[in-house]
Protein backbone atom coordinates (compact mmCIF):
# COMPACT_ATOMS: atom_id res chain seq x y z
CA UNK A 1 -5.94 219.88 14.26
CA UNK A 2 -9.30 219.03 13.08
CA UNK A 3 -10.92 219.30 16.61
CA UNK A 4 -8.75 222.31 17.46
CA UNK A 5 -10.36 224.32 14.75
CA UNK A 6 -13.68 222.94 15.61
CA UNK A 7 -13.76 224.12 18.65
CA UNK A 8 -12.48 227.33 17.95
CA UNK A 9 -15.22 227.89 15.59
CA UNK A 10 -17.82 226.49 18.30
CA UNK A 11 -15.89 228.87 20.90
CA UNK A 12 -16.40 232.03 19.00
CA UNK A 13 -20.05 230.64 17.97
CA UNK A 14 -20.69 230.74 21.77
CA UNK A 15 -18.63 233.89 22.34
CA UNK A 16 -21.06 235.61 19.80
CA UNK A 17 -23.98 234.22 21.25
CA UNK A 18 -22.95 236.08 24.89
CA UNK A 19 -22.62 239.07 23.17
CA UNK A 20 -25.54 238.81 21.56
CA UNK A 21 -27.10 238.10 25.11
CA UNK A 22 -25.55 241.33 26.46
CA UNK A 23 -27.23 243.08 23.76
CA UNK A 24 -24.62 245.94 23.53
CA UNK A 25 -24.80 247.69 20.25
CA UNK A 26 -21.34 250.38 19.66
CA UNK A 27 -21.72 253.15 17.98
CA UNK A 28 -19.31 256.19 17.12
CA UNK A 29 -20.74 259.04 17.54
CA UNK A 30 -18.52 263.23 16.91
CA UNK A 31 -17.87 262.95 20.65
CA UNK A 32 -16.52 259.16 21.28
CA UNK A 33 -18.09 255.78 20.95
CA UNK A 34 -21.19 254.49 22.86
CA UNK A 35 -22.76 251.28 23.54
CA UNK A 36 -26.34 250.96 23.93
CA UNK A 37 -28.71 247.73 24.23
CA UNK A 38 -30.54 245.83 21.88
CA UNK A 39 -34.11 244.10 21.84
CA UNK A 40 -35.13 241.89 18.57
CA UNK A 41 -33.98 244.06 15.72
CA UNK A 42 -34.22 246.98 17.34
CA UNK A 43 -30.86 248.83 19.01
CA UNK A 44 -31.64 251.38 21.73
CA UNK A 45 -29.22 254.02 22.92
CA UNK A 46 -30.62 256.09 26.01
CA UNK A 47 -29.10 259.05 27.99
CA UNK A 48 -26.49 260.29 25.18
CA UNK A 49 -24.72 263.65 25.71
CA UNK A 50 -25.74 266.13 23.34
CA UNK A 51 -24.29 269.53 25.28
CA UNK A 52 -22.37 270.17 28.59
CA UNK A 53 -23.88 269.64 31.88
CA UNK A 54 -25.58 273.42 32.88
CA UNK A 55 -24.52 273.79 35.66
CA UNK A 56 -22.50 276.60 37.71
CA UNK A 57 -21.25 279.21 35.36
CA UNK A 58 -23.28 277.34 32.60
CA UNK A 59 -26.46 277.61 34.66
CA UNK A 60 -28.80 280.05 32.25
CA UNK A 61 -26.48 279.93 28.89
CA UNK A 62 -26.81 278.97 25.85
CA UNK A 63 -25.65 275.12 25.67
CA UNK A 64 -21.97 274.28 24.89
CA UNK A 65 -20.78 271.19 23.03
CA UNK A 66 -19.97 267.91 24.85
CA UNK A 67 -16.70 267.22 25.81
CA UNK A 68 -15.43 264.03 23.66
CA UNK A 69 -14.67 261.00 26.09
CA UNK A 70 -11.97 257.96 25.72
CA UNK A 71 -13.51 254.77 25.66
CA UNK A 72 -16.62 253.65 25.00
CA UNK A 73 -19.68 255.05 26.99
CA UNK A 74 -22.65 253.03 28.21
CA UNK A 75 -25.67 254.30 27.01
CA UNK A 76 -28.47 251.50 28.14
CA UNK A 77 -30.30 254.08 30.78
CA UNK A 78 -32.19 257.44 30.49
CA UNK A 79 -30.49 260.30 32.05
CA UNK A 80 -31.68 262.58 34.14
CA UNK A 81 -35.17 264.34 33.72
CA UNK A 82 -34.85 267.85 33.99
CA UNK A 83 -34.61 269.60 37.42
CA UNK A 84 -38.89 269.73 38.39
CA UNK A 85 -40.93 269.42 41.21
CA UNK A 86 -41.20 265.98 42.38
CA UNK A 87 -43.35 264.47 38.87
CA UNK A 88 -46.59 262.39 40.55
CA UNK A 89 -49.59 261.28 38.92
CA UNK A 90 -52.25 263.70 38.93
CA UNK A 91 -55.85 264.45 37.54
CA UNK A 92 -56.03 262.17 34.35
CA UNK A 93 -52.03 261.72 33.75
CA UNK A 94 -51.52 258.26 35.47
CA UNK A 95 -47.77 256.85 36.06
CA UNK A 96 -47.00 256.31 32.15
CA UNK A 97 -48.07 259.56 31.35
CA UNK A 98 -45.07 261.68 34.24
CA UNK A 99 -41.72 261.74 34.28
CA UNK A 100 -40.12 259.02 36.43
CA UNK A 101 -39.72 260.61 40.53
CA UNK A 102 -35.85 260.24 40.00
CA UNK A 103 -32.79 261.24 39.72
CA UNK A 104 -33.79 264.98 38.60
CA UNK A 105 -30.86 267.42 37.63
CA UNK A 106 -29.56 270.08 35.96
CA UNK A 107 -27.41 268.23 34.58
CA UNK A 108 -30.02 266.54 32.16
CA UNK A 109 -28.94 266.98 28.43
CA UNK A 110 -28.96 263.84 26.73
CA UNK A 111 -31.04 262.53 24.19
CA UNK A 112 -31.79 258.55 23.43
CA UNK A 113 -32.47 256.68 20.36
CA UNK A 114 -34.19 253.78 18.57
CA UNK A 115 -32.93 252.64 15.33
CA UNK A 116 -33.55 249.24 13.33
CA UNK A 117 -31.03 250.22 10.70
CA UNK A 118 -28.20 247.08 9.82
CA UNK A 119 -25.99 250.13 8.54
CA UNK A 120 -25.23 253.51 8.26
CA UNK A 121 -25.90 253.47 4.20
CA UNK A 122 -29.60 252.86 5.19
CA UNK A 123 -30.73 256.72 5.27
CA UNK A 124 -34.16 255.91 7.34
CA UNK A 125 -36.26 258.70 8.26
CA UNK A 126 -35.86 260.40 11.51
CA UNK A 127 -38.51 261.48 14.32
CA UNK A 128 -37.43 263.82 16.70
CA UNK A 129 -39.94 263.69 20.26
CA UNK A 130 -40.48 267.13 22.13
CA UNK A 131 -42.24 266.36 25.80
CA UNK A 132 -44.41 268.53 27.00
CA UNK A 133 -45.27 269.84 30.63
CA UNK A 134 -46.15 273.38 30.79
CA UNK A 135 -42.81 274.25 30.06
CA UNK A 136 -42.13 273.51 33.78
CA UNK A 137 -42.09 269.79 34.04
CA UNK A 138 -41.27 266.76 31.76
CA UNK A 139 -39.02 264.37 30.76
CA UNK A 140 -38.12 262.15 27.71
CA UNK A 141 -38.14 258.81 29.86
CA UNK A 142 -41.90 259.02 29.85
CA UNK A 143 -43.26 255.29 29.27
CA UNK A 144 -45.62 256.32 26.72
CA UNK A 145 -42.64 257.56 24.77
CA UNK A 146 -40.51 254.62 24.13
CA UNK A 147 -39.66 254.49 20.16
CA UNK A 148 -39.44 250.99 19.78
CA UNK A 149 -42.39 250.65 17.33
CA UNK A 150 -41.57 253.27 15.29
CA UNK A 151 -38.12 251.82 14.93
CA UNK A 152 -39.92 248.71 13.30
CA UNK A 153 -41.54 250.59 11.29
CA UNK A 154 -38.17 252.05 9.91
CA UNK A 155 -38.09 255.31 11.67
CA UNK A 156 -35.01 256.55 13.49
CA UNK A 157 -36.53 257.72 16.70
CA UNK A 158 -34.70 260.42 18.92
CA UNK A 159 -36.55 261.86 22.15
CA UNK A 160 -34.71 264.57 23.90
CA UNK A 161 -34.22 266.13 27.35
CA UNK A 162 -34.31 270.18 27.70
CA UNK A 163 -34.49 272.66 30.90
CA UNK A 164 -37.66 273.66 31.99
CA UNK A 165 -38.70 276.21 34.82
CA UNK A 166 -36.72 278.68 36.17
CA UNK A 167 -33.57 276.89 34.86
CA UNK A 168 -34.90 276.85 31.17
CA UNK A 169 -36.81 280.14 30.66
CA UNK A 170 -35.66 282.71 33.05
CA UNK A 171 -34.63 285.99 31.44
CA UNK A 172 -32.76 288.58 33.47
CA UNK A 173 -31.52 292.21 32.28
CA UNK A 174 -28.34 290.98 33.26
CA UNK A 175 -28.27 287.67 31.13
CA UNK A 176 -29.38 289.63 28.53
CA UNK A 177 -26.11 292.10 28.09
CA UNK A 178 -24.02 288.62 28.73
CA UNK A 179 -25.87 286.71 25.44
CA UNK A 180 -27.18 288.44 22.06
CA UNK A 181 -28.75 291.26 24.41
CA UNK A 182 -31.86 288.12 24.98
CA UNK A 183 -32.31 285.78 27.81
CA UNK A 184 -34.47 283.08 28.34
CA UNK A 185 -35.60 280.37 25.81
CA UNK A 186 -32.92 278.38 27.23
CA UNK A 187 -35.26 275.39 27.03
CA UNK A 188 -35.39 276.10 23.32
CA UNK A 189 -31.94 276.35 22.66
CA UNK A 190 -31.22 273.02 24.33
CA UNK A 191 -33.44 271.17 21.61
CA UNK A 192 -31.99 273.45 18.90
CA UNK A 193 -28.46 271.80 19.98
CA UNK A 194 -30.50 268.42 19.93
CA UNK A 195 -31.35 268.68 16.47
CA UNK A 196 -27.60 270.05 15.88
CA UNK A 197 -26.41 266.77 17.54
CA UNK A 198 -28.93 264.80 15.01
CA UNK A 199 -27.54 266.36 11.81
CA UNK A 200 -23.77 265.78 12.92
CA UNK A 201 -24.25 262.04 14.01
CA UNK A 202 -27.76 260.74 13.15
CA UNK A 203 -25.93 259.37 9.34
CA UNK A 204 -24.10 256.67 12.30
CA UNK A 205 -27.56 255.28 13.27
CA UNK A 206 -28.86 254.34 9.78
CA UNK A 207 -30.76 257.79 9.97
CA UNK A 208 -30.73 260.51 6.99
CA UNK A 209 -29.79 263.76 8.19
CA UNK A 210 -31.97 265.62 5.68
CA UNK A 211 -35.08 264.26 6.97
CA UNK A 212 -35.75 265.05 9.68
CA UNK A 213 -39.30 265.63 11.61
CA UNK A 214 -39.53 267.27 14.77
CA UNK A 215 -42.61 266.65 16.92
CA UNK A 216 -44.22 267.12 20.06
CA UNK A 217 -47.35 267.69 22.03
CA UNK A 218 -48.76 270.57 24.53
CA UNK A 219 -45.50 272.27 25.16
CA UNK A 220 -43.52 269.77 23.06
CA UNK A 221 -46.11 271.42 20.38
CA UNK A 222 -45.58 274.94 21.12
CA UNK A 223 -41.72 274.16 21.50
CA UNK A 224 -42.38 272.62 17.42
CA UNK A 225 -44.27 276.02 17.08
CA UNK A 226 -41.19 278.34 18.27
CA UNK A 227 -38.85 275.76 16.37
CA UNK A 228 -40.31 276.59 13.02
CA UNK A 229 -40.42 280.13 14.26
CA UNK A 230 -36.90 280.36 14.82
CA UNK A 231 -34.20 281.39 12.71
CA UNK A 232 -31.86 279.56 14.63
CA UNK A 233 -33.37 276.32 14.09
CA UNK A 234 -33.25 277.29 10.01
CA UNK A 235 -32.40 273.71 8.21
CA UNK A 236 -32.30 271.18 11.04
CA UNK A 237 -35.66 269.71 10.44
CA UNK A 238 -37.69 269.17 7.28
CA UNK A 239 -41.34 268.37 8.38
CA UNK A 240 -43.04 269.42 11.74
CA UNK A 241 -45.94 267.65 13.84
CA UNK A 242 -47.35 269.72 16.67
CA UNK A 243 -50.56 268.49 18.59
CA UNK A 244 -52.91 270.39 20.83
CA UNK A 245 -50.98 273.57 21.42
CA UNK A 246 -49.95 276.63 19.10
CA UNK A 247 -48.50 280.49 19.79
CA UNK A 248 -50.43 281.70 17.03
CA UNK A 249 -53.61 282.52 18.66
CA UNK A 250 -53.88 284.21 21.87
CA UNK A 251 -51.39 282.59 23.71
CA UNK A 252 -48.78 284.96 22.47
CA UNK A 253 -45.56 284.39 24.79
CA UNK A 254 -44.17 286.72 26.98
CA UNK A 255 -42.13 289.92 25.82
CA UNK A 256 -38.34 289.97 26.82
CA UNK A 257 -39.10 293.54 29.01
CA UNK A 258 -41.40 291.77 30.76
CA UNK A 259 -39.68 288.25 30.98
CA UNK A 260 -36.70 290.53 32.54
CA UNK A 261 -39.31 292.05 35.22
CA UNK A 262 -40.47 288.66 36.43
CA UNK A 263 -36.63 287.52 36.30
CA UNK A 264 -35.80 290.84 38.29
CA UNK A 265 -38.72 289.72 40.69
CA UNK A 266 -37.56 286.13 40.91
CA UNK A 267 -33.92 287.45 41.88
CA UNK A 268 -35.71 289.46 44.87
CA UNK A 269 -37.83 286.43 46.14
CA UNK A 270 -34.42 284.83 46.26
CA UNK A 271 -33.21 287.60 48.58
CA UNK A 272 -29.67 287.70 46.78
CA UNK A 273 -28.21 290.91 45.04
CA UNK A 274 -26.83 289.87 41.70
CA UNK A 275 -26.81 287.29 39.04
CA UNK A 276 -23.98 285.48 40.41
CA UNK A 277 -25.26 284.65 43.41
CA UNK A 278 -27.95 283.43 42.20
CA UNK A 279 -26.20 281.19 40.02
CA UNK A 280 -24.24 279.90 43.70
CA UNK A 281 -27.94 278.71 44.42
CA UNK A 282 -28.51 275.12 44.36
CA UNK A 283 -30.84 273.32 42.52
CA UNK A 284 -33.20 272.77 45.58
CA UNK A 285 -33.41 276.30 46.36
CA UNK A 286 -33.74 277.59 42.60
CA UNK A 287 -36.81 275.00 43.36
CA UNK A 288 -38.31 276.28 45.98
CA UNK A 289 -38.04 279.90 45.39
CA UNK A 290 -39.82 278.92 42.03
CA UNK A 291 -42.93 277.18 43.65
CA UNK A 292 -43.07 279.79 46.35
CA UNK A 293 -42.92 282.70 43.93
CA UNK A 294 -45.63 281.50 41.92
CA UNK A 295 -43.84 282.91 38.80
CA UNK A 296 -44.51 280.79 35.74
CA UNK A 297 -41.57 281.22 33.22
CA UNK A 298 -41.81 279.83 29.36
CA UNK A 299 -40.94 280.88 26.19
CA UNK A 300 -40.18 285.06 25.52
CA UNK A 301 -40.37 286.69 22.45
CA UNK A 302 -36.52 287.50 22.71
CA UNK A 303 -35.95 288.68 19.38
CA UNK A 304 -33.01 286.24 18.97
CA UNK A 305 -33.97 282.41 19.36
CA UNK A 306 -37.66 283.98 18.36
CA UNK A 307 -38.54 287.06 16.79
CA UNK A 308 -41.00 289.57 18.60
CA UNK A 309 -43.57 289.31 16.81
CA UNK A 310 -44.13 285.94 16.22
CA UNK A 311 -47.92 285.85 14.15
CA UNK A 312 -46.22 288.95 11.63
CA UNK A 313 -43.35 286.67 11.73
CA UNK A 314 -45.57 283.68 10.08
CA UNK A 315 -47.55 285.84 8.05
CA UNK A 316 -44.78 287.64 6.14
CA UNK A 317 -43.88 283.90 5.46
CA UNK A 318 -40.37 284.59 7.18
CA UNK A 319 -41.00 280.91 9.20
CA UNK A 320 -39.26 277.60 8.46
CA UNK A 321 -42.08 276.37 6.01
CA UNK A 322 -41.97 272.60 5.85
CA UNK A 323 -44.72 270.44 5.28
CA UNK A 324 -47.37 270.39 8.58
CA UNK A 325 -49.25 268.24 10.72
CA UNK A 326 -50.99 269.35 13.65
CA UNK A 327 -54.25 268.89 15.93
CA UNK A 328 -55.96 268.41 18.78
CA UNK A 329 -57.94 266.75 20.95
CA UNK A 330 -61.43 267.71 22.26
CA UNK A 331 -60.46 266.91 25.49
CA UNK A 332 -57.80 270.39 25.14
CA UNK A 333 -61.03 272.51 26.02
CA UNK A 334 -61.24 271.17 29.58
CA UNK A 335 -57.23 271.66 29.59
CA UNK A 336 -57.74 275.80 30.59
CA UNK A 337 -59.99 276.83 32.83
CA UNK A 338 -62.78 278.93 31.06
CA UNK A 339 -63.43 282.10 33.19
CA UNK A 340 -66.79 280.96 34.37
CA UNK A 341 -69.05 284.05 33.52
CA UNK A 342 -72.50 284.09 33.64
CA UNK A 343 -74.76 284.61 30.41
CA UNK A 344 -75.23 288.13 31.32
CA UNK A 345 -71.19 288.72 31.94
CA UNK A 346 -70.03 286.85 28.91
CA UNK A 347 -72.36 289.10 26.62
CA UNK A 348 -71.36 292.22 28.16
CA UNK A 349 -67.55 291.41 28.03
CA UNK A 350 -68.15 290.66 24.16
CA UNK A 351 -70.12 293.95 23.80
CA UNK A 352 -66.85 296.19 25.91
CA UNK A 353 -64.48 294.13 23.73
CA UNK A 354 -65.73 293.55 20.05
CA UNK A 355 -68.24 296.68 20.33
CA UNK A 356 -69.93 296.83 16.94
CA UNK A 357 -68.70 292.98 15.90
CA UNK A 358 -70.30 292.00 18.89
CA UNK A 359 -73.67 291.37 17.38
CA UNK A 360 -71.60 288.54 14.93
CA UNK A 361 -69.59 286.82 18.05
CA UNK A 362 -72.65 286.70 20.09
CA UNK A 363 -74.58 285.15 16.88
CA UNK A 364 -71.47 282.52 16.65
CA UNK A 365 -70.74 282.27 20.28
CA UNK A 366 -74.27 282.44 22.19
CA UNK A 367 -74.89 283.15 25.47
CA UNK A 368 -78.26 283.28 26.23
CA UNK A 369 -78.42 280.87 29.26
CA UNK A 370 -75.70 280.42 31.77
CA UNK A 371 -75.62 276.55 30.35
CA UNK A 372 -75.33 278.20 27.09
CA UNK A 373 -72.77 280.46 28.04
CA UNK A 374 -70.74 277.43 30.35
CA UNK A 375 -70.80 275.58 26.51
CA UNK A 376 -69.83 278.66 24.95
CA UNK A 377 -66.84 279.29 27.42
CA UNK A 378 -65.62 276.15 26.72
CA UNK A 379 -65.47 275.89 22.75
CA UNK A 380 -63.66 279.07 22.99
CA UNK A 381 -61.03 277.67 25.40
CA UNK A 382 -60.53 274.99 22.85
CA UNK A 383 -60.20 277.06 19.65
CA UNK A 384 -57.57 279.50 21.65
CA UNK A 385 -55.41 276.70 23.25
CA UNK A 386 -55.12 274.45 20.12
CA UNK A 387 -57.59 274.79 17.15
CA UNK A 388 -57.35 278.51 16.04
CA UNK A 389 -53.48 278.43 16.50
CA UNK A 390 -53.55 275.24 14.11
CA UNK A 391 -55.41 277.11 11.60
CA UNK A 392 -53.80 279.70 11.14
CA UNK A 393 -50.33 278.53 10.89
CA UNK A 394 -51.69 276.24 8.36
CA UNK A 395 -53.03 278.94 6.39
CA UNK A 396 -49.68 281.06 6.57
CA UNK A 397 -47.65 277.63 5.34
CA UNK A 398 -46.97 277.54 1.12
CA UNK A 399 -46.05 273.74 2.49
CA UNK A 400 -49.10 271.85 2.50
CA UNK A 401 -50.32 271.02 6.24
CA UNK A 402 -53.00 268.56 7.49
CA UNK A 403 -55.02 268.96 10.74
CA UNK A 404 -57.16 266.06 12.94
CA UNK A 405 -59.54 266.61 15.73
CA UNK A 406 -58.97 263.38 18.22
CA UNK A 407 -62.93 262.94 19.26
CA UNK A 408 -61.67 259.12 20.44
CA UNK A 409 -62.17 258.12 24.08
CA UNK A 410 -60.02 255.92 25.31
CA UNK A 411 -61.39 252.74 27.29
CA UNK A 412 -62.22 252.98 30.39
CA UNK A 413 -59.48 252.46 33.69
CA UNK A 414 -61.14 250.45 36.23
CA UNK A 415 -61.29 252.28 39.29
CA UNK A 416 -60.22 255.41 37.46
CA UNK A 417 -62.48 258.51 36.12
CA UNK A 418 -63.20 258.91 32.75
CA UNK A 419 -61.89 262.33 31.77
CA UNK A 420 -62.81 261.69 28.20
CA UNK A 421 -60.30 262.70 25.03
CA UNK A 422 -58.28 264.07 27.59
CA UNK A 423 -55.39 266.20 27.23
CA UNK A 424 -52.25 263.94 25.98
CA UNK A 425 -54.83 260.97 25.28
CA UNK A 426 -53.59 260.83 21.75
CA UNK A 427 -50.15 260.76 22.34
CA UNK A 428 -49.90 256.67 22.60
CA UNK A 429 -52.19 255.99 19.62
CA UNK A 430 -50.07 258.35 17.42
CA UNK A 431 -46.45 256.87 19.27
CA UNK A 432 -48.11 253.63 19.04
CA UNK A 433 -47.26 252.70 22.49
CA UNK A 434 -50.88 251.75 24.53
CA UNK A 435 -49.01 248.55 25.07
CA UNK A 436 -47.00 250.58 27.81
CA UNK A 437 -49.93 252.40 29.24
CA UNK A 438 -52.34 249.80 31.83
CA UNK A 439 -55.38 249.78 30.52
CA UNK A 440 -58.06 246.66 28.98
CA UNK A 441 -57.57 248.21 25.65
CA UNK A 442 -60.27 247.01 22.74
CA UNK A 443 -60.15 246.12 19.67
CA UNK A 444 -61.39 249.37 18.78
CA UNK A 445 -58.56 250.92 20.45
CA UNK A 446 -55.94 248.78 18.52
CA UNK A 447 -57.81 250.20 15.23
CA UNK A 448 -57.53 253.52 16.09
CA UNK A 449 -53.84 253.20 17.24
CA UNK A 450 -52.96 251.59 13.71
CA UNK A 451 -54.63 253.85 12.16
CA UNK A 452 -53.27 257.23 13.74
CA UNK A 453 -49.36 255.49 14.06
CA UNK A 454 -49.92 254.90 10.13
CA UNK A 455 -50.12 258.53 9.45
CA UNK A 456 -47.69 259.80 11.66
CA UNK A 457 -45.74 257.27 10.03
CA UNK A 458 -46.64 258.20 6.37
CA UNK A 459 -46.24 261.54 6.81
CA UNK A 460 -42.37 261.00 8.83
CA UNK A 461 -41.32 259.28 5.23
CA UNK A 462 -43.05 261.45 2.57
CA UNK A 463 -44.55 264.32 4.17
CA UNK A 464 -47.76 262.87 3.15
CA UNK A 465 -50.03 260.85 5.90
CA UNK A 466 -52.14 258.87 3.30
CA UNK A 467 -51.31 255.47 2.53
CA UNK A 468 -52.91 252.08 1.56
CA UNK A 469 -55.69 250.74 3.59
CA UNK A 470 -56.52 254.87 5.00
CA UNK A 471 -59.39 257.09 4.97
CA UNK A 472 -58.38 259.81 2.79
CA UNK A 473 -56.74 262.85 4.52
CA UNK A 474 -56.93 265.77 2.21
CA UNK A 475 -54.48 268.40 2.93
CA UNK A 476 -56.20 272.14 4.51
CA UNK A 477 -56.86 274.81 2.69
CA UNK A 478 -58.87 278.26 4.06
CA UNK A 479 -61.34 277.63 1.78
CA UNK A 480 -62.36 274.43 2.33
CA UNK A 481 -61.56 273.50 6.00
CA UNK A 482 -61.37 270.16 6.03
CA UNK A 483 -60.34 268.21 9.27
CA UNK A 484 -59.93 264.46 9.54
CA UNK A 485 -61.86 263.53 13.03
CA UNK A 486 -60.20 260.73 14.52
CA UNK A 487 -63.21 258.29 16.05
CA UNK A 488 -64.01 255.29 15.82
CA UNK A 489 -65.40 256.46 12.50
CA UNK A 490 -62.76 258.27 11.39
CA UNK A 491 -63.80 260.71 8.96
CA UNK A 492 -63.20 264.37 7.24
CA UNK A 493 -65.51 267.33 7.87
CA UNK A 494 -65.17 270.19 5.46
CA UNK A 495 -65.30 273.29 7.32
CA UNK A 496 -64.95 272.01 10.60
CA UNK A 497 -65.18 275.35 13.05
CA UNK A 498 -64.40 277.85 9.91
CA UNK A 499 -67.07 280.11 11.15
CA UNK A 500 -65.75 280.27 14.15
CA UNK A 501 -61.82 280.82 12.35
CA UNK A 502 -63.25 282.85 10.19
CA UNK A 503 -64.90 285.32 12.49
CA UNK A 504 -62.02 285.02 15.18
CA UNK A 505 -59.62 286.20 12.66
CA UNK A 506 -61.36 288.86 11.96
CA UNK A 507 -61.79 290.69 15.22
């Protein structure tokens, strides 16, 4: 009897040990029960359903809940990225920084997430990740994503999927009298359900569903932008991290009456005669009618998901205030294409625009060589795209907000250009992920990654970034202007471009 229960004991010791092997984690979520993976402490739960597939009749609506499921789901591999052109390494975005080449879909709604919690009484903070892409590609199974190190750091970490393109952002006169008399901003509504998801089942990871920070960069940051903008989104987050890339400066999106137009136009290109057959299209041809149309489709002032006047909107305080951090990197000026005038141009387009403030832009923004005006071209592009759009939110929050400038360049890719800060460089350093992007990082590197993860962290748990062992980070204020530049000295500078705010806010 002995030796019977001995080796039952050694039986289920061995038992355990498999299925600690197989590294399946169960959780129950509203919808049914999933099983994800597990590596260390960490458990990982990848391509969860957060809303119905949109497809057919659900192809340009608002998304609807999951259906619940039987069983228990297997949720060890990313869905579905978002239907795109074929994603392919381009310019300075190498392999970790684009979506994997396949599968692509509409049906692409699911979410993942990391959590190190033992239990769900653990109430750990929770990060929300917003991709970016131009609001036309993307995908949350980006390498330089992953949330495994904020998980050890005792973050709940949740990236999501949303539609981008045509599929997410095309409004239509027609889907307008079927929804809230708005279209478009589908995109946006697909990571409002995300964070609707998070506050119904998040508790079942370990995470606390009142504290929540969304975050994202480029479009991911705009998206964080139009999520604090948006009534909709009232109450599902509590803090908000946005780098390089804003609404509030003069990339004001497009108005619904004209967001209709280019959907009327897109219906033409696809030489069909209503809404319906147009939603009989299939995802290849919604595709190609995209790329040969040219039309560009983002995020409309719909006066439903966002109101239409988004800068009144912040300045009459009518936002989601929450505590703020947000950025950019100097790379972002290279990002848009400055027009390219000559001295001569550039000070005669100030003169025909500003007319009598002219004499104060040209003072701040010289032109008086075609190198000059080349420079000159450039700082603007950066203080439209990111900087300006940063400030000024900041200024319009009664939350306190902090703001960086990434000067950092990351070591050099043998073989491979140096672009500089680039565009997205930051992203890894803040995720704390340059471990999944190939390069001989240096010590330096591993500093600066510490360093910016540490804030990001900071500021997930308290809505603070400081902590032990940090250069201090003083919050912004108008009046002062001080911006914590991110270097290998890392360092504040009081009034970092408030000339240039100042003036620009002016005009």
């Amino acid at each position: 009897m002995k030796f019977i229960k001995t080796l039952s004991i050694a039986l289920v010791l061995m038992f355990g040990a498999i299925f600690s092997n197989a590294q399946l984690k169960t959780i129950k979520t509203k919808n049914g029960l999933i099983a994800g993976s597990k590596i260390g402490t960490i458990s990982i739960f990848k391509g969860i359903p957060f809303a119905a597939p949109p497809v057919g009749n659900l192809r340009w609506k608002a998304p609807q809940a999951p259906e619940n499921w039987l069983g228990i789901r297997k949720c060890t591999e990313f869905s579905a990225s978002p239907s795109q052109a074929t994603p392919t390494p381009f310019y300075c975005w190498s392999e970790e920084f684009i979506a994997p080449p396949k599968p692509l879909s509409e049906d692409c709604l699911y979410l993942n997430v990391w959590t190190g919690a033992k239990s769900t009484q653990e109430k750990r903070p929770v990060f929300v990740w917003i991709y970016g892409g131009g609001f036309s590609s993307g995908s949350s199974a980006c390498a330089i994503y992953d949330g495994e190190e904020f998980a050890k750091k005792g973050i709940v970490f949740v990236s999501i999927n949303y539609r981008v393109g045509a599929f997410g952002f095309m409004a239509h006169p027609e889907l307008s009298k079927e929804q809230n008399n708005a279209s478009g901003n589908y995109g946006l509504m697909d990571q409002i359900a995300g964070l609707k998801w998070v506050k119904d089942n998040i508790a079942a990871f370990g995470g606390d569903p009142n504290k929540v920070t969304i975050a994202g960069q480029s479009a991911g940051s705009m998206s964080v932008n139009c999520l604090v903008a948006s009534p909709l989104a009232k109450g599902l987050f509590n803090r908000a991290i946005a780098q390089s890339g804003g609404m509030l400066s003069n990339r004001i999106p497009t108005n619904l009456a004209d967001a209709e137009k280019m959907g009327e136009t897109f219906q033409q290109k696809a030489n069909v005669n209503s809404l319906a057959e147009l939603r009989q299209k299939s995802s290849e041809e919604i595709l190609k009618i995209s790329q040969a149309s040219g039309l560009r489709m983002a995020v409309v002032l719909d006066g439903y998901v966002l109101p239409t006047d988004i800068v009144q909107h912040f300045k009459d305080g009518k936002h989601n205030d929450v505590p703020l951090l947000t950025g950019w990197v100097t790379g972002d000026a290279g990002l848009i294409p400055s027009q390219g005038l000559s001295a001569e141009k550039f000070r005669q387009q100030a003169v025909d625009k500003y007319g009598a403030k002219s004499e104060a832009y040209l003072k701040l923004f010289p032109a008086n060589t075609d190198e000059e005006a080349k420079q000159t071209q450039s700082r603007l592009s950066l203080l439209s795209f990111a900087a300006l759009s940063s400030h000024l939110w900041a200024g319009y929050n009664k939350s306190q907000s902090y703001i960086y400038q990434v000067s950092h360049v990351p070591t050099d890719k043998p073989d491979f250009p140096n672009y500089g800060a680039f565009h997205t460089s930051e992203v890894p350093y803040a995720l704390h992920t340059l471990h999944l992007w190939k390069r001989p990082w240096q010590d330096h590197d591993l500093v600066i990654q510490n360093l910016m993860s540490s804030y990001w962290i900071n500021f997930i748990k308290i809505g603070n970034p400081n902590g032990k062992n940090l250069p201090e980070w003083k919050r912004y204020t108008k009046e002062e202007g001080i911006i914590l530049d991110i270097d290998k000295e890392t360092h504040q500078k009081p009034a970092l471009f408030k000339k240039e705010f100042d003036l620009l806010e002016s005009l």
